[in-house]
C-alpha atoms as a PDB file:
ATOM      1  CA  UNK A   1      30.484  -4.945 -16.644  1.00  0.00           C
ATOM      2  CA  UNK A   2      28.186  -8.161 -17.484  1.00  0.00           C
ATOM      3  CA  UNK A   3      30.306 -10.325 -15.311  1.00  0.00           C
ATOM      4  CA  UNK A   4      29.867  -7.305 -12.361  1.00  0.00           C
ATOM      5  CA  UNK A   5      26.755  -7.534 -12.646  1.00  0.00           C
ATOM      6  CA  UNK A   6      26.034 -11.290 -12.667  1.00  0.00           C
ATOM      7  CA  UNK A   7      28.134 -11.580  -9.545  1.00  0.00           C
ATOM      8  CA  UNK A   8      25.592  -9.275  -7.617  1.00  0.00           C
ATOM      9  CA  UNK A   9      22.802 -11.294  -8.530  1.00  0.00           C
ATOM     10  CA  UNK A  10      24.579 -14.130  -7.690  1.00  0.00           C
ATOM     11  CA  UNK A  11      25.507 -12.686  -4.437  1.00  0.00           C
ATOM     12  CA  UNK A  12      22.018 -11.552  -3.907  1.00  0.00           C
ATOM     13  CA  UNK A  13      20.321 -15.162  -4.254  1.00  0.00           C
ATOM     14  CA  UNK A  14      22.951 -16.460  -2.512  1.00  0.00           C
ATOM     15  CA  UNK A  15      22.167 -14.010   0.704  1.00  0.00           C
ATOM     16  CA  UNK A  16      18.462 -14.645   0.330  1.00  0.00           C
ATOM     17  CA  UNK A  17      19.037 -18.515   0.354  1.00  0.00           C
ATOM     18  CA  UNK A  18      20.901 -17.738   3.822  1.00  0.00           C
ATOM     19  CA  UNK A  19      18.004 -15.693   5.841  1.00  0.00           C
ATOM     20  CA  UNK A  20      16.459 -18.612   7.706  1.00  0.00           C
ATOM     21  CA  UNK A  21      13.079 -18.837   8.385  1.00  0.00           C
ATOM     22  CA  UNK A  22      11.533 -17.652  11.592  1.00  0.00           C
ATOM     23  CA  UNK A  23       9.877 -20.858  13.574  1.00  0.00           C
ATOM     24  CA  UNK A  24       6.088 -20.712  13.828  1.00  0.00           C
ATOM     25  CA  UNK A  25       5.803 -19.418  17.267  1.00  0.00           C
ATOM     26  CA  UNK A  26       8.152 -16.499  16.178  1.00  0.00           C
ATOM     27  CA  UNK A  27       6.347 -15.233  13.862  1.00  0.00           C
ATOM     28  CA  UNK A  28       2.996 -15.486  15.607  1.00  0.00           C
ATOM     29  CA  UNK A  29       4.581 -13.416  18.156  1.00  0.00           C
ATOM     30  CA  UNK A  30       5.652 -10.816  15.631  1.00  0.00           C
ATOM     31  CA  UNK A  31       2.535 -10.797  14.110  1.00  0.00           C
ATOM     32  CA  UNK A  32       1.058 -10.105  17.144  1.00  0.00           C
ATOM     33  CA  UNK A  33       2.918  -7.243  17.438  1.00  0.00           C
ATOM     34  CA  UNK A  34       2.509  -5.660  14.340  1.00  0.00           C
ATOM     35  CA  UNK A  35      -1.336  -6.159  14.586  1.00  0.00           C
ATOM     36  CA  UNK A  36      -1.438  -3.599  17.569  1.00  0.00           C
ATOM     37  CA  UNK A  37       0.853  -1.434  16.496  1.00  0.00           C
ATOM     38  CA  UNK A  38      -1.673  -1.372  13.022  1.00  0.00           C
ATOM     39  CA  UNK A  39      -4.350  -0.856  16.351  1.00  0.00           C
ATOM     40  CA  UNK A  40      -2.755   2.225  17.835  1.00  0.00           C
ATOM     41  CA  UNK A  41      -1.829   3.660  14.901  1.00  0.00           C
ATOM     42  CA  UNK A  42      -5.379   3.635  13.637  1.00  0.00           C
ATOM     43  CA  UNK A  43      -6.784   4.829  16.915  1.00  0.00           C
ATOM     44  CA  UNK A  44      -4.062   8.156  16.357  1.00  0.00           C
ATOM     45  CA  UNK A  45      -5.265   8.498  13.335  1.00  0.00           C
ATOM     46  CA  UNK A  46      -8.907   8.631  14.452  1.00  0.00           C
ATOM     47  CA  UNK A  47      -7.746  11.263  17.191  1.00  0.00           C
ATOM     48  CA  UNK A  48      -5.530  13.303  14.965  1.00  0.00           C
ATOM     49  CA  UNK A  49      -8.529  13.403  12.395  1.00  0.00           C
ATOM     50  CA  UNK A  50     -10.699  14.793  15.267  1.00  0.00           C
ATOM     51  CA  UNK A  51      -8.579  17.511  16.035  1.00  0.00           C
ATOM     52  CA  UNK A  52      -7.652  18.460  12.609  1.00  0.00           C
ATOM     53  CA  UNK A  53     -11.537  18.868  11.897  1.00  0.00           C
ATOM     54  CA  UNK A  54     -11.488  20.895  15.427  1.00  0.00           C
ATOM     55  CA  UNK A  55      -8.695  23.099  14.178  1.00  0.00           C
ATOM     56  CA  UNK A  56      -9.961  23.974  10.928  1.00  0.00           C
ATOM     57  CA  UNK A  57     -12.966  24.686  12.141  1.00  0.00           C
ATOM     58  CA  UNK A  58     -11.400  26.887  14.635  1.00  0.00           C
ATOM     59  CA  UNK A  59     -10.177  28.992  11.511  1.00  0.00           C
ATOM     60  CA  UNK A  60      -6.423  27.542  13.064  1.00  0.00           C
ATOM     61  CA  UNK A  61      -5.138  25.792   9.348  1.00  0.00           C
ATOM     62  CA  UNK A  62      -1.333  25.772   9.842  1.00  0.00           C
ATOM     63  CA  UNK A  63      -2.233  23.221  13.254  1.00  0.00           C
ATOM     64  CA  UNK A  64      -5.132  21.362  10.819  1.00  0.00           C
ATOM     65  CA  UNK A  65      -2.032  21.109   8.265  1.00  0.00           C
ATOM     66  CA  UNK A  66       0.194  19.949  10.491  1.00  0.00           C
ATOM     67  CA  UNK A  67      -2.124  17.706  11.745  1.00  0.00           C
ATOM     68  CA  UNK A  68      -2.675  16.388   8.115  1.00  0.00           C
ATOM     69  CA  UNK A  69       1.031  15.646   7.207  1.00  0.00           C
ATOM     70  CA  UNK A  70       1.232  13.310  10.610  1.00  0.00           C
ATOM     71  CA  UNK A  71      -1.805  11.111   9.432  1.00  0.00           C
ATOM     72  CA  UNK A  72      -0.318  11.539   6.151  1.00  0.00           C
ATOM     73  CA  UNK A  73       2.991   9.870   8.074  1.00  0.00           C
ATOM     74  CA  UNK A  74       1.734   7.285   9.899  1.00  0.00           C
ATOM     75  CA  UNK A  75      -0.900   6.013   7.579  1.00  0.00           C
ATOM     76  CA  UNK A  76       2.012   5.248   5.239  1.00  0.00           C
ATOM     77  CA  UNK A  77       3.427   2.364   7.733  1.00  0.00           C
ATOM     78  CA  UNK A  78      -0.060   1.140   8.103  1.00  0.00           C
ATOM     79  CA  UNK A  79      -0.354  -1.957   5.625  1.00  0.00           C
ATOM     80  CA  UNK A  80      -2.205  -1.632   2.823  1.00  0.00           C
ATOM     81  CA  UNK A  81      -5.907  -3.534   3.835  1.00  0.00           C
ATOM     82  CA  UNK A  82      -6.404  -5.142   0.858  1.00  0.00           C
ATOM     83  CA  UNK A  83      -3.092  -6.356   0.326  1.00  0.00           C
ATOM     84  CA  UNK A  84      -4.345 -10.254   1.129  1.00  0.00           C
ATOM     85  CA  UNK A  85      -7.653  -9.823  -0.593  1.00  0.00           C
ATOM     86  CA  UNK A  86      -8.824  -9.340  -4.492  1.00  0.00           C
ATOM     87  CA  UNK A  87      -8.641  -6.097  -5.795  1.00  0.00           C
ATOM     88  CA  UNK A  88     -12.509  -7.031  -6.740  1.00  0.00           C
ATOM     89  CA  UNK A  89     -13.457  -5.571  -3.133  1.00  0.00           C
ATOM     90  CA  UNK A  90     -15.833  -3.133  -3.860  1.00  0.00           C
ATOM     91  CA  UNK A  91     -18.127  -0.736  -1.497  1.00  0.00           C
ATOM     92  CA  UNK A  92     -21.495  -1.038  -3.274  1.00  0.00           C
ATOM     93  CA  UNK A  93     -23.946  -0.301  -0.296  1.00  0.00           C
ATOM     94  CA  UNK A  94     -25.238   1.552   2.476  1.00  0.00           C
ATOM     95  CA  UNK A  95     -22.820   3.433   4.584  1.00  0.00           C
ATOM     96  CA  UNK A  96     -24.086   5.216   7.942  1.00  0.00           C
ATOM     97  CA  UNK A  97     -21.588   8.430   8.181  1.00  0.00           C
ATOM     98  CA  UNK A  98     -20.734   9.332  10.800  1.00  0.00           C
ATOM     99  CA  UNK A  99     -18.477  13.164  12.421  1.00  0.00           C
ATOM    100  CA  UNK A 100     -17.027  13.125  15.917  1.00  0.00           C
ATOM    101  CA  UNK A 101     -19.366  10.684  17.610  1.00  0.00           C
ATOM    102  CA  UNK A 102     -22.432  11.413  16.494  1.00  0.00           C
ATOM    103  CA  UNK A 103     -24.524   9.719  13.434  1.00  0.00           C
ATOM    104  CA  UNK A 104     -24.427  12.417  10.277  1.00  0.00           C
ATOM    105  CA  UNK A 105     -26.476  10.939   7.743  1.00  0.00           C
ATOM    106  CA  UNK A 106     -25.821   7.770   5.164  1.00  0.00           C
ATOM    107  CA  UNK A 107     -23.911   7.656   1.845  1.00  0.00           C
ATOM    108  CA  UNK A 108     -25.132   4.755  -0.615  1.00  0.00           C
ATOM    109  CA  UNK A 109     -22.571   3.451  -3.020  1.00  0.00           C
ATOM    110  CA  UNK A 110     -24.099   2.158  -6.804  1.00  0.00           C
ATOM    111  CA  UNK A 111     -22.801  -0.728  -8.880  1.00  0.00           C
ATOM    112  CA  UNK A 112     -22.822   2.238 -11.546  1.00  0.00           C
ATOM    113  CA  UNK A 113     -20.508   3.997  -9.415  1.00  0.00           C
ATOM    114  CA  UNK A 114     -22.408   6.755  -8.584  1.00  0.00           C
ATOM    115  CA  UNK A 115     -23.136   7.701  -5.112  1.00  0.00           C
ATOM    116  CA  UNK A 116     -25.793   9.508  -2.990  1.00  0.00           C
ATOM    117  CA  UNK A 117     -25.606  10.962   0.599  1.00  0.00           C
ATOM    118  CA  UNK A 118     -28.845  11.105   2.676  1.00  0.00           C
ATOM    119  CA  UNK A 119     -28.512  14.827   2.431  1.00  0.00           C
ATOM    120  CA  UNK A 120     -28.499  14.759  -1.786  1.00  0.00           C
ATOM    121  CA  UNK A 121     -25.407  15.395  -2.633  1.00  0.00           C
ATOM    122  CA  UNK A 122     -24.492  13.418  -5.656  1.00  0.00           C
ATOM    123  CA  UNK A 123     -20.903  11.926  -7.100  1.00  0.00           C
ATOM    124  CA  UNK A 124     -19.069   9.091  -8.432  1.00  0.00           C
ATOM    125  CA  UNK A 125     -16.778   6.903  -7.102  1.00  0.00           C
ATOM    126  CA  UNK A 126     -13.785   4.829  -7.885  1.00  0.00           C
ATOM    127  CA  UNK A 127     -10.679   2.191  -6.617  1.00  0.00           C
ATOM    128  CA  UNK A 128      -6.994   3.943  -6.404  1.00  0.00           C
ATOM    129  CA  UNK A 129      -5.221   0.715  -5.282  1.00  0.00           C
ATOM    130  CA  UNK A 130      -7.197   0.449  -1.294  1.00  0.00           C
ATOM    131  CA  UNK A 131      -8.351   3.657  -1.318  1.00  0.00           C
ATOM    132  CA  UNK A 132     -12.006   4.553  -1.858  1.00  0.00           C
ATOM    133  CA  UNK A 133     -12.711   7.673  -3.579  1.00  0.00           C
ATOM    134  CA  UNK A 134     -15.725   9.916  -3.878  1.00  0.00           C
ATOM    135  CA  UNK A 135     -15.777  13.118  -6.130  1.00  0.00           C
ATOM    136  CA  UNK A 136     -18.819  15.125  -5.353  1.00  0.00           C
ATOM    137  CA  UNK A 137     -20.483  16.958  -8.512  1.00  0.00           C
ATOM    138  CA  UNK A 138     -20.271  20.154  -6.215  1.00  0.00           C
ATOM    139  CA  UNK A 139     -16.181  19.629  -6.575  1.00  0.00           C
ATOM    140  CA  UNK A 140     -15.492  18.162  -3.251  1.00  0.00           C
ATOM    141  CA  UNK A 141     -13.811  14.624  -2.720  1.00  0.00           C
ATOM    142  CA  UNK A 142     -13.090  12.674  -0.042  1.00  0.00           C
ATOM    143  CA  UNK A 143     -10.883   9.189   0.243  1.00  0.00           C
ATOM    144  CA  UNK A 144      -9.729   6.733   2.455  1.00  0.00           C
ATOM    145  CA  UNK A 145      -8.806   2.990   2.408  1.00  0.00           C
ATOM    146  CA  UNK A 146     -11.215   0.805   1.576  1.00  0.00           C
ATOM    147  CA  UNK A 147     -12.639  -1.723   4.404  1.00  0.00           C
ATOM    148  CA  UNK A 148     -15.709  -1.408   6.729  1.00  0.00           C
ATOM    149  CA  UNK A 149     -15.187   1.287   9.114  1.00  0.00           C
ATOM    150  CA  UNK A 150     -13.092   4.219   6.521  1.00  0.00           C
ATOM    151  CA  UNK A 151     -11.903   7.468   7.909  1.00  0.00           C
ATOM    152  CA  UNK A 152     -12.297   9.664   5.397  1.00  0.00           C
ATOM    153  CA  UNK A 153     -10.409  12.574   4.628  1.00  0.00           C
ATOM    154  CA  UNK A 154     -11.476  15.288   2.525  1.00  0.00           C
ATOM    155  CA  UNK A 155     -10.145  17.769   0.153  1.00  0.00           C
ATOM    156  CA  UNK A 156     -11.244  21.361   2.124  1.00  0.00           C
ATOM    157  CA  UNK A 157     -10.826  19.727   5.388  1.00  0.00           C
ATOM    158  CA  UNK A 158     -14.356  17.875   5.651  1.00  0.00           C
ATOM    159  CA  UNK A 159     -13.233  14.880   7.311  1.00  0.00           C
ATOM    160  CA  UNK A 160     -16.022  11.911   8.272  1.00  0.00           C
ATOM    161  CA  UNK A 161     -15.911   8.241   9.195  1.00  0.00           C
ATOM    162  CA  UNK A 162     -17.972   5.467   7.183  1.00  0.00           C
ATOM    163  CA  UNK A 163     -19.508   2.529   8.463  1.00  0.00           C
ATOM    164  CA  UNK A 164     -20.866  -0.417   5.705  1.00  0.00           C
ATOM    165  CA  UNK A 165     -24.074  -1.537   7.339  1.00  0.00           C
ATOM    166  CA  UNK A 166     -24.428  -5.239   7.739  1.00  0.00           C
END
């Protein structure tokens, strides 16, 4: 069984030492490529957001759940946006919110991480890995991945974007 086994590794190290590595230009051509498809698949998400909030307001929830489990499908190939940079990244500021086009209100995030939104609601909020997380004292929470324009999605359907202000 230990010799199996040592013979897979062995095999497995010896396959990895045989992948060759992509010349420069090739991979700058693939990395173009997966930086718009990580553009169009944001942009659906942005769109499919929209309608889900349309939907549920519309009182229509098995299209708004629907609706849900494809962003829940594509943001899963999107890469993770703080997979290059230190998990220190934090969102302690001012944040203009914003809901289908139009400017809601602002949301300011404390080094104490507590939170306030222009309208008083009060919560806390936290890291999970690249997602930003707010949990509203009134029981409501909303996440989304951490960087400086955030579509957030929320946990009765109260979806907004999130914009850090400069």
């Amino acid at each position: 069984m230990r010799l199996i086994l040592l013979s897979l590794l062995a095999l497995a190290g010896y396959a990895a030492e045989d992948t060759p590595k992509l010349p420069p230009d090739v991979q700058a051509v693939i990395g173009k490529a997966d930086a718009a498809r990580v553009k169009i698949d944001q942009a659906l998400i942005k769109d499919l957001t929209k309608l889900q909030e349309t939907y549920t307001k519309k009182g229509n929830l098995d299209a708004a759940n629907g609706i849900k489990a494809k962003i829940d499908e594509v943001t899963k190939g999107l890469p993770d946006p703080l997979a290059d940079k230190p998990v220190a990244a934090d969102p302690v500021g001012k944040w203009t919110v914003y809901n289908t086009a139009w400017t809601v209100g602002t949301i300011t995030m404390n080094k104490d991480k507590t939170c306030l939104a222009g309208n008083g609601d009060k919560g806390t909020w936290s890291l999970q890995k690249s997602m930003l997380v707010i949990q509203w004292y009134n029981g409501n929470s909303n996440k989304g991945p951490l960087s400086k324009d955030i579509i957030m999605e929320g946990d009765k359907g109260a979806s907004f974007s999130m914009k850090l202000n400069e």
